[in-house]
PDB file of N, CA and C in Angstrom:
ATOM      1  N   UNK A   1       2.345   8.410  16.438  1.00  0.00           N
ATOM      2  CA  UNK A   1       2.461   6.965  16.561  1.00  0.00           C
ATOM      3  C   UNK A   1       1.840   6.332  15.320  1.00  0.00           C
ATOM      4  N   UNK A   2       2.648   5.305  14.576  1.00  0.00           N
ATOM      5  CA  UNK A   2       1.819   4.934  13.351  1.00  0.00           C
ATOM      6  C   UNK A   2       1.244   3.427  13.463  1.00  0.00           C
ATOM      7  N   UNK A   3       0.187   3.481  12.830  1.00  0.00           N
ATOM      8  CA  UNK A   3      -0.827   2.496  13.154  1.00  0.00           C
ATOM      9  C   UNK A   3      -0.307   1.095  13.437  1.00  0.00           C
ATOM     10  N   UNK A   4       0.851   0.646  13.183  1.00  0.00           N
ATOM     11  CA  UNK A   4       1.919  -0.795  13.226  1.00  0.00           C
ATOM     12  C   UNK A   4       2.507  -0.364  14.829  1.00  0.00           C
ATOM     13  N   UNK A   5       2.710   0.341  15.170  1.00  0.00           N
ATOM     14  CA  UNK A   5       3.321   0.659  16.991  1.00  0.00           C
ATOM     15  C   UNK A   5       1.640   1.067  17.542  1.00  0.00           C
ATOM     16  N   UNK A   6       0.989   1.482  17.359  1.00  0.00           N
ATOM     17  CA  UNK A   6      -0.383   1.112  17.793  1.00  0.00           C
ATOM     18  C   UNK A   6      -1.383   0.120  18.384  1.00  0.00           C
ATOM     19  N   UNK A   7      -1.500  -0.943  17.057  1.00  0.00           N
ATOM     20  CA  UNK A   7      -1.318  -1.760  17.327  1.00  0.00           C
ATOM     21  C   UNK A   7      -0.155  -3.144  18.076  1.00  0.00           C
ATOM     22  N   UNK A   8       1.117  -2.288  18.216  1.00  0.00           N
ATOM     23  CA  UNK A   8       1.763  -3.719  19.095  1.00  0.00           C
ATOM     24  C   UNK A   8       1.554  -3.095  20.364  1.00  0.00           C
ATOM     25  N   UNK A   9       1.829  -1.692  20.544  1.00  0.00           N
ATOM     26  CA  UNK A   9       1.617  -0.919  22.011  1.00  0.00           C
ATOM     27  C   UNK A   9       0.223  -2.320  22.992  1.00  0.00           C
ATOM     28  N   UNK A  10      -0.956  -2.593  22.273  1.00  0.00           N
ATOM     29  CA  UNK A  10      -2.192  -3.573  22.639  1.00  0.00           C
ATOM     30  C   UNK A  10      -1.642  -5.012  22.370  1.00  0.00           C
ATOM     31  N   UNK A  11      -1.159  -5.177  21.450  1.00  0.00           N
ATOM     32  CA  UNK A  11      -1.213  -6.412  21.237  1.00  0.00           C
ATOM     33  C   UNK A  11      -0.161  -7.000  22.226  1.00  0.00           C
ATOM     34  N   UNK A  12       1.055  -6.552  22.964  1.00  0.00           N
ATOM     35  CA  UNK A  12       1.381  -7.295  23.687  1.00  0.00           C
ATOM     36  C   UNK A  12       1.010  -7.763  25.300  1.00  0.00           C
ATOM     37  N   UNK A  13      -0.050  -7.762  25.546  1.00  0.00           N
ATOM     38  CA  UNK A  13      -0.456  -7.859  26.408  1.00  0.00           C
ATOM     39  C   UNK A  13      -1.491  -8.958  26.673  1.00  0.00           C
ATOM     40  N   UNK A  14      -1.574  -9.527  25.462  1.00  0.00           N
ATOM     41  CA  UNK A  14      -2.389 -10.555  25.353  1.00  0.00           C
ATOM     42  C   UNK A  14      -3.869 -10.602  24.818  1.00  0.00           C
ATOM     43  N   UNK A  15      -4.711  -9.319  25.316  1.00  0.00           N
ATOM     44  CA  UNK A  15      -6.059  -8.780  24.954  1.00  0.00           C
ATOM     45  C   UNK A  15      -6.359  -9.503  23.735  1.00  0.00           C
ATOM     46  N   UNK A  16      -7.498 -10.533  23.914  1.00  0.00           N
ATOM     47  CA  UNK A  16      -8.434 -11.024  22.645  1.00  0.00           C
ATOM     48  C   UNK A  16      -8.656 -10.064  21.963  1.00  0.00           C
ATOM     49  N   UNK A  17      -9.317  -8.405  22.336  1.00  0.00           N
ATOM     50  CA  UNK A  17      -9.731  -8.417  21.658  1.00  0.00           C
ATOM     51  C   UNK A  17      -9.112  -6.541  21.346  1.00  0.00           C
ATOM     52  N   UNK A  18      -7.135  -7.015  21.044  1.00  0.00           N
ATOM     53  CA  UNK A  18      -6.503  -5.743  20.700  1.00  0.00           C
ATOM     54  C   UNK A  18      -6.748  -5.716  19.422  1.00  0.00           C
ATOM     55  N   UNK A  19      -6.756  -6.696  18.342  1.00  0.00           N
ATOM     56  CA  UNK A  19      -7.165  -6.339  16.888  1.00  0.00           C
ATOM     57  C   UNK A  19      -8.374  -5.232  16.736  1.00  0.00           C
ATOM     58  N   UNK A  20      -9.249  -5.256  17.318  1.00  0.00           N
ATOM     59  CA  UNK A  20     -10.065  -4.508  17.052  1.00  0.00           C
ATOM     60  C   UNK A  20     -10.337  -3.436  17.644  1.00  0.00           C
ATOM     61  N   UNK A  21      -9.229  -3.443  18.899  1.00  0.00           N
ATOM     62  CA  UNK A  21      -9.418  -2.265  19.731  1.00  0.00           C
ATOM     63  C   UNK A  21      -8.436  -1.350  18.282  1.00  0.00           C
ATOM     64  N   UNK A  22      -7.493  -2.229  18.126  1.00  0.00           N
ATOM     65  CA  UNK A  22      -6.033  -1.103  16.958  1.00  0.00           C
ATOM     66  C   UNK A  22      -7.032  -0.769  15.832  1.00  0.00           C
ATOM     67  N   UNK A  23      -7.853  -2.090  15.074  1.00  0.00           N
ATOM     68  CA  UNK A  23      -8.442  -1.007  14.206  1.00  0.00           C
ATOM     69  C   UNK A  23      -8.918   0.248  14.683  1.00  0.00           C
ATOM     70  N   UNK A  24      -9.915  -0.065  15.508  1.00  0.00           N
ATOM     71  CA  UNK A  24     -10.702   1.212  15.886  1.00  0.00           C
ATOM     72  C   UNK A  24      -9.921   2.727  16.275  1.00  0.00           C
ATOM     73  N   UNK A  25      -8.763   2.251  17.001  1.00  0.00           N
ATOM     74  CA  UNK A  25      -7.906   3.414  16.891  1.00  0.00           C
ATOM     75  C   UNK A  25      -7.427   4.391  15.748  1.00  0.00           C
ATOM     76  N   UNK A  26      -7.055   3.104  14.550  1.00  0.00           N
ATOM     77  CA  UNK A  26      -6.449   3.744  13.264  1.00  0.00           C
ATOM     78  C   UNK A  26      -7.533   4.130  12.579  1.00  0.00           C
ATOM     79  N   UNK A  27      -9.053   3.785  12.801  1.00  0.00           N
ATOM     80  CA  UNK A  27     -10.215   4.214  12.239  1.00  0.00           C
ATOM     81  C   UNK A  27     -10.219   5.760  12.842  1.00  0.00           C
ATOM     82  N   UNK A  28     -10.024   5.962  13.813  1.00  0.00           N
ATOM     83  CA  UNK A  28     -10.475   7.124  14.723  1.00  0.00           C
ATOM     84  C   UNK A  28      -9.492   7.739  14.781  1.00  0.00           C
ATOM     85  N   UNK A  29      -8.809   8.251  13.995  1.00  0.00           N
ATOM     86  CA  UNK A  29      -7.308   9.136  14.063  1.00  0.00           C
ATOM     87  C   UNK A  29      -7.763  10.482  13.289  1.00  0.00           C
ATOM     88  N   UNK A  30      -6.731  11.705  14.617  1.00  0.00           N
ATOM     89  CA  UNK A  30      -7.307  12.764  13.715  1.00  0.00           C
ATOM     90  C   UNK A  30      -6.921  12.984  12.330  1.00  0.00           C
ATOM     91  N   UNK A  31      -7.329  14.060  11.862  1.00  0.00           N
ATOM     92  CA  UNK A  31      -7.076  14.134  10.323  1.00  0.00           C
ATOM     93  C   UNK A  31      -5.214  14.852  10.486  1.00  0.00           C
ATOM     94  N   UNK A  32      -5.239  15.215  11.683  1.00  0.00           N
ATOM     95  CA  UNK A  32      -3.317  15.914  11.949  1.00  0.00           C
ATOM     96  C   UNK A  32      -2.484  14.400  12.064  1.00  0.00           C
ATOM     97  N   UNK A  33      -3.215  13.332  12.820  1.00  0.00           N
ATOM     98  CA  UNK A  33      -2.644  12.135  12.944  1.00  0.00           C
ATOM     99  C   UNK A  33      -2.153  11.336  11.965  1.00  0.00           C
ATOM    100  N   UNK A  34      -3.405  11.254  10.640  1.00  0.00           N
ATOM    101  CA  UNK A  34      -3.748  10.725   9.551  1.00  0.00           C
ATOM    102  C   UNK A  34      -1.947  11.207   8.597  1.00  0.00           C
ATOM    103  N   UNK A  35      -1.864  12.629   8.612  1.00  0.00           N
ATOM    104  CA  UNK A  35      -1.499  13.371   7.616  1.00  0.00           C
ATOM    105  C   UNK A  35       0.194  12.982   8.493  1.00  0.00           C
ATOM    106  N   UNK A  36       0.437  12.963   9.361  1.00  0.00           N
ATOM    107  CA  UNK A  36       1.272  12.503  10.225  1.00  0.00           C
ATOM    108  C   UNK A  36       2.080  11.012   9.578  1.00  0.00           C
ATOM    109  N   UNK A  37       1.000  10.207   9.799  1.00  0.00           N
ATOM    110  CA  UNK A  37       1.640   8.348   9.247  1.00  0.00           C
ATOM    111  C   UNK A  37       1.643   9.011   8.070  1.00  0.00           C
ATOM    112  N   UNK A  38       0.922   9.372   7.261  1.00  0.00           N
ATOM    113  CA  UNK A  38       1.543  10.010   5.599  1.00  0.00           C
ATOM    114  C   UNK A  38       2.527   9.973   5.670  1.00  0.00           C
ATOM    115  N   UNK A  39       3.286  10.868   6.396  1.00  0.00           N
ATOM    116  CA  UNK A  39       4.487  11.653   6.104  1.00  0.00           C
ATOM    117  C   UNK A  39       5.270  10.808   6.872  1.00  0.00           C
ATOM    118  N   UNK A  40       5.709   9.897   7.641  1.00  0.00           N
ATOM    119  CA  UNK A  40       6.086   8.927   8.092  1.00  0.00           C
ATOM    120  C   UNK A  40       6.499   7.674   7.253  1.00  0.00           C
ATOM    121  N   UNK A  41       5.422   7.371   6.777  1.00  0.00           N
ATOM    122  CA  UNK A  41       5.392   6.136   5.374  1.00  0.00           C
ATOM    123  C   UNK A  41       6.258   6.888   4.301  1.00  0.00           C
ATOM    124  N   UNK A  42       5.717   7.741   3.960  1.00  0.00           N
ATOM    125  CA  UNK A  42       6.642   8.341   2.527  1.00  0.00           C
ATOM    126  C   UNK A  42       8.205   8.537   3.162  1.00  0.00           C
ATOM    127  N   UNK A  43       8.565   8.893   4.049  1.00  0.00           N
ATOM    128  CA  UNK A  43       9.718   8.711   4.321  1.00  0.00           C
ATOM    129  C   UNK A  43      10.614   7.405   3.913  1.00  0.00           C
ATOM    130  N   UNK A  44       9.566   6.895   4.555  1.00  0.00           N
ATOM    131  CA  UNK A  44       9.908   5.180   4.465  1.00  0.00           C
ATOM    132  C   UNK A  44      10.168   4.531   2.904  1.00  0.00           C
ATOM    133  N   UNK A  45       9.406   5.072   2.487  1.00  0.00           N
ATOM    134  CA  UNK A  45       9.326   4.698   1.139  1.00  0.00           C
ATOM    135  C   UNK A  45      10.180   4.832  -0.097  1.00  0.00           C
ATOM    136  N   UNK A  46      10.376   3.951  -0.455  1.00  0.00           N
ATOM    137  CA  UNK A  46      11.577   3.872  -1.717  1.00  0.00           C
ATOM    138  C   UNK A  46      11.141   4.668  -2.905  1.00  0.00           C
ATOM    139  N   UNK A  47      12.364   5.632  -3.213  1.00  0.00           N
ATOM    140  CA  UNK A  47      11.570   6.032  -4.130  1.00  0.00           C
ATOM    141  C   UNK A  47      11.977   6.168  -5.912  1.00  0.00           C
ATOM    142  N   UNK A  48      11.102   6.179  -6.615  1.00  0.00           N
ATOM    143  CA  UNK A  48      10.810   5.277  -7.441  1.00  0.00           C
ATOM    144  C   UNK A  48      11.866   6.148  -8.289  1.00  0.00           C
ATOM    145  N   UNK A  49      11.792   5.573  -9.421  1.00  0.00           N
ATOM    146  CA  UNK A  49      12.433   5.914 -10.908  1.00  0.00           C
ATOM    147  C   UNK A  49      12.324   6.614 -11.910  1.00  0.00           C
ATOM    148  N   UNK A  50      12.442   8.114 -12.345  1.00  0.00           N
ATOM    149  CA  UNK A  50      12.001   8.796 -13.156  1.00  0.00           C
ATOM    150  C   UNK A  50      11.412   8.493 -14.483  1.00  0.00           C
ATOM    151  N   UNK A  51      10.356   8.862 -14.961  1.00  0.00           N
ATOM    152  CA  UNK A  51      10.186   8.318 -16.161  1.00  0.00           C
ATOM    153  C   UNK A  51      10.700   8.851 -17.182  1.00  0.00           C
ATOM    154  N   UNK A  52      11.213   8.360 -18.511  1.00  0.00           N
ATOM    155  CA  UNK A  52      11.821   8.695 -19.282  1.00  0.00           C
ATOM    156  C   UNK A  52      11.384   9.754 -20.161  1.00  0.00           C
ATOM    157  N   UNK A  53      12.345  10.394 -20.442  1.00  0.00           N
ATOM    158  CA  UNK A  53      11.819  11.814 -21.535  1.00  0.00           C
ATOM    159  C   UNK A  53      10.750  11.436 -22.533  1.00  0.00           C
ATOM    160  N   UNK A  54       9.123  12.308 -22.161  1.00  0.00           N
ATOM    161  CA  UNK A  54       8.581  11.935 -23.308  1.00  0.00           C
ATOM    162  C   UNK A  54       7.497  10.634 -22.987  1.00  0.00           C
ATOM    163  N   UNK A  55       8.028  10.493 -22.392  1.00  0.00           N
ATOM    164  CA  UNK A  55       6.777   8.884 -21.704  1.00  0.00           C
ATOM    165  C   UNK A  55       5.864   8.908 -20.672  1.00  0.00           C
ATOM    166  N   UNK A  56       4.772   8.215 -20.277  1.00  0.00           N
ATOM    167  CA  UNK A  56       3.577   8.234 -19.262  1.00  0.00           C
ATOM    168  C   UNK A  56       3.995   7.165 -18.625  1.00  0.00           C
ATOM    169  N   UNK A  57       3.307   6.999 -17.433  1.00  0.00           N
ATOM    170  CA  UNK A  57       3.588   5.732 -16.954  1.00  0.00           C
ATOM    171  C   UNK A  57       2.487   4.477 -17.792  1.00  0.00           C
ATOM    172  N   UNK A  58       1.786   4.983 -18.768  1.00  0.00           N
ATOM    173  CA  UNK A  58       0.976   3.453 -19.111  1.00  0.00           C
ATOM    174  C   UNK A  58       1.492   3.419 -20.738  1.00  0.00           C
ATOM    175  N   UNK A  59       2.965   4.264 -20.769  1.00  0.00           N
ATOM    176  CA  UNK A  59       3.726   3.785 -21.481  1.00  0.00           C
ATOM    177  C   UNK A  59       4.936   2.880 -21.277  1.00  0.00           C
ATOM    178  N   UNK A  60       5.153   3.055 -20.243  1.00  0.00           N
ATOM    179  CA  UNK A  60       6.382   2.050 -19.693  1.00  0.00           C
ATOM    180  C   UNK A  60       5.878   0.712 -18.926  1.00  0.00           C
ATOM    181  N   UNK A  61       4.516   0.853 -18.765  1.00  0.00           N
ATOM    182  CA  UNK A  61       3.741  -0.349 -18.087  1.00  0.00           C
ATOM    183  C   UNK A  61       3.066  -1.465 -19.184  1.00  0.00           C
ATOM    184  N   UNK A  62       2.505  -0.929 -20.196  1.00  0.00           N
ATOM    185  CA  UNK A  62       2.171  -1.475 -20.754  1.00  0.00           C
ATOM    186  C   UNK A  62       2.415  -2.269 -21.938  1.00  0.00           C
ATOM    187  N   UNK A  63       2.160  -3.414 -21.814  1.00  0.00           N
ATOM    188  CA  UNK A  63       3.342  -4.510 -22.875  1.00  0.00           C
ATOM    189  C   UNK A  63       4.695  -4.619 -22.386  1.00  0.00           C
ATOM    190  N   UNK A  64       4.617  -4.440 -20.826  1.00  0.00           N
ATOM    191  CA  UNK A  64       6.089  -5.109 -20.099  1.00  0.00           C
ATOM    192  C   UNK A  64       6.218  -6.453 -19.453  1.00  0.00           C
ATOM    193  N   UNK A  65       6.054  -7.222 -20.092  1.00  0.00           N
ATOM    194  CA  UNK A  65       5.266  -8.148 -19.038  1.00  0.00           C
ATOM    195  C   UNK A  65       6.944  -8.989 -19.217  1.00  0.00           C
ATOM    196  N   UNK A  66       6.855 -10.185 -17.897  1.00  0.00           N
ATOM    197  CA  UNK A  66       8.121 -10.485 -18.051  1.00  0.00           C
ATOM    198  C   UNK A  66       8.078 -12.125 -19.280  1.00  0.00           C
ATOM    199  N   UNK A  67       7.193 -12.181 -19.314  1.00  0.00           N
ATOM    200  CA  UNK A  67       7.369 -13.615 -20.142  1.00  0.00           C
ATOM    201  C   UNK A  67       6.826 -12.781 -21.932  1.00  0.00           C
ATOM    202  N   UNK A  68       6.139 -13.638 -22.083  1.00  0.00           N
ATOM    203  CA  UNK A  68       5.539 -13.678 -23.509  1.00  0.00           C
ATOM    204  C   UNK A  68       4.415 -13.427 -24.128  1.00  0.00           C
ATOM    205  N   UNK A  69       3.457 -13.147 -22.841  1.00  0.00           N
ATOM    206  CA  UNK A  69       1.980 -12.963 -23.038  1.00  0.00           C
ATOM    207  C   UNK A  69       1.664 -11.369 -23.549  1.00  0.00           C
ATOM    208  N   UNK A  70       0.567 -12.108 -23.798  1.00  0.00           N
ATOM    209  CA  UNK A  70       0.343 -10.183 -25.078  1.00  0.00           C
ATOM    210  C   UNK A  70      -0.686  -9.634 -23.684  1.00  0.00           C
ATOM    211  N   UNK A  71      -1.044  -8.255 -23.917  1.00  0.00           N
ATOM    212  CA  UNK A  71      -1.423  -7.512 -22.948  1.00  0.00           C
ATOM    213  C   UNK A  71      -2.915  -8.151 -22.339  1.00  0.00           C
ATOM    214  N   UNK A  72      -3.468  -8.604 -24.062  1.00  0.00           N
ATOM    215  CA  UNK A  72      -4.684  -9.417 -24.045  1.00  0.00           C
ATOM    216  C   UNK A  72      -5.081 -10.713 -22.772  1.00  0.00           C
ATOM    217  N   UNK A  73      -3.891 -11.352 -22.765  1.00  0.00           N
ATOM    218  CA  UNK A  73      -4.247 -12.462 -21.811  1.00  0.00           C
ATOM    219  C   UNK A  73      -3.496 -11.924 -20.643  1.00  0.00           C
ATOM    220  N   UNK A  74      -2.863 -11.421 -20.424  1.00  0.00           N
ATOM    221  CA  UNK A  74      -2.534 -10.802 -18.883  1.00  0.00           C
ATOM    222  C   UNK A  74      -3.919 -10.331 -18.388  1.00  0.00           C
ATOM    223  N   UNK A  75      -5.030  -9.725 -19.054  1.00  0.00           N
ATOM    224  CA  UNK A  75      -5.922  -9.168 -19.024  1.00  0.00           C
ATOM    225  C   UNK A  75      -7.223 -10.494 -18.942  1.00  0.00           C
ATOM    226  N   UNK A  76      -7.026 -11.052 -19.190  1.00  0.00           N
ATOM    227  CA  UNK A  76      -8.157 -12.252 -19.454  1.00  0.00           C
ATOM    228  C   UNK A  76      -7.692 -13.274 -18.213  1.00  0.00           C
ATOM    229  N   UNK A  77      -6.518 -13.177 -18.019  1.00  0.00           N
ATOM    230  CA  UNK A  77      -6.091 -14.125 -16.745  1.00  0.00           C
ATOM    231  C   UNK A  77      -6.407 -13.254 -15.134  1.00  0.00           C
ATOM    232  N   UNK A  78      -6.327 -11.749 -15.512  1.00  0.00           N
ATOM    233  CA  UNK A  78      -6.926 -10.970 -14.406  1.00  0.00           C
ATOM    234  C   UNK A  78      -8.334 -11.234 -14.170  1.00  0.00           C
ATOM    235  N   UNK A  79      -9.135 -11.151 -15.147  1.00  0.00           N
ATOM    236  CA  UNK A  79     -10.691 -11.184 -15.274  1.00  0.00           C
ATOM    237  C   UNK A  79     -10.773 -12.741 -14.310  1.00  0.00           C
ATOM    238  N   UNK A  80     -10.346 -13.670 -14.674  1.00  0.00           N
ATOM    239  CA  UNK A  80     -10.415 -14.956 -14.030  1.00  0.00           C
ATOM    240  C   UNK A  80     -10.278 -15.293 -12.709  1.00  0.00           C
ATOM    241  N   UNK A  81      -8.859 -14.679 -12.601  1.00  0.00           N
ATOM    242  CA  UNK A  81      -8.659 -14.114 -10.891  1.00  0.00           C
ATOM    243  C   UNK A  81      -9.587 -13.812 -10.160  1.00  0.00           C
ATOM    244  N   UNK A  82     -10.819 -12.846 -10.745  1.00  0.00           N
ATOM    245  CA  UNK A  82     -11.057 -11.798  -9.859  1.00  0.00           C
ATOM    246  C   UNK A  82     -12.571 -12.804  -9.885  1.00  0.00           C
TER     247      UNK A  82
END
């Protein structure tokens, strides 16, 4: 059962206090359970795009940005964010 049907299995019932009963569940899952939603999610999951002959990924990431900004202020506008 993965932690999103877990939690609705509680939550429809009204219980104040199913949020925290579901965390505590998905906190307390065995490590067979754990490895379980893994393999569940990755199913789920789109999967991605080979990288090109010869390249890293913080070669194809970096200096892609979609406008005009240099890597510098993508980086200085993160710092600000945070």
């Amino acid at each position: 059962m993965t932690p999103t049907e877990l939690m609705d299995e509680k939550d429809s019932d009204g219980n104040p206090d199913a949020l925290s009963e579901a965390v505590n569940r998905i906190i307390n899952r065995t490590p067979e359970q754990k490895q379980a939603d893994r393999e569940a999610l990755l199913k789920r999951a789109r999967k991605g795009r080979p990288l090109p002959e010869g390249k890293t990924l913080e070669d194809v990431l970096v200096g892609q940005w979609p406008g005009d900004e240099t890597d510098e202020q993508i980086l200085k506008a993160l710092d600000e964010l945070s």
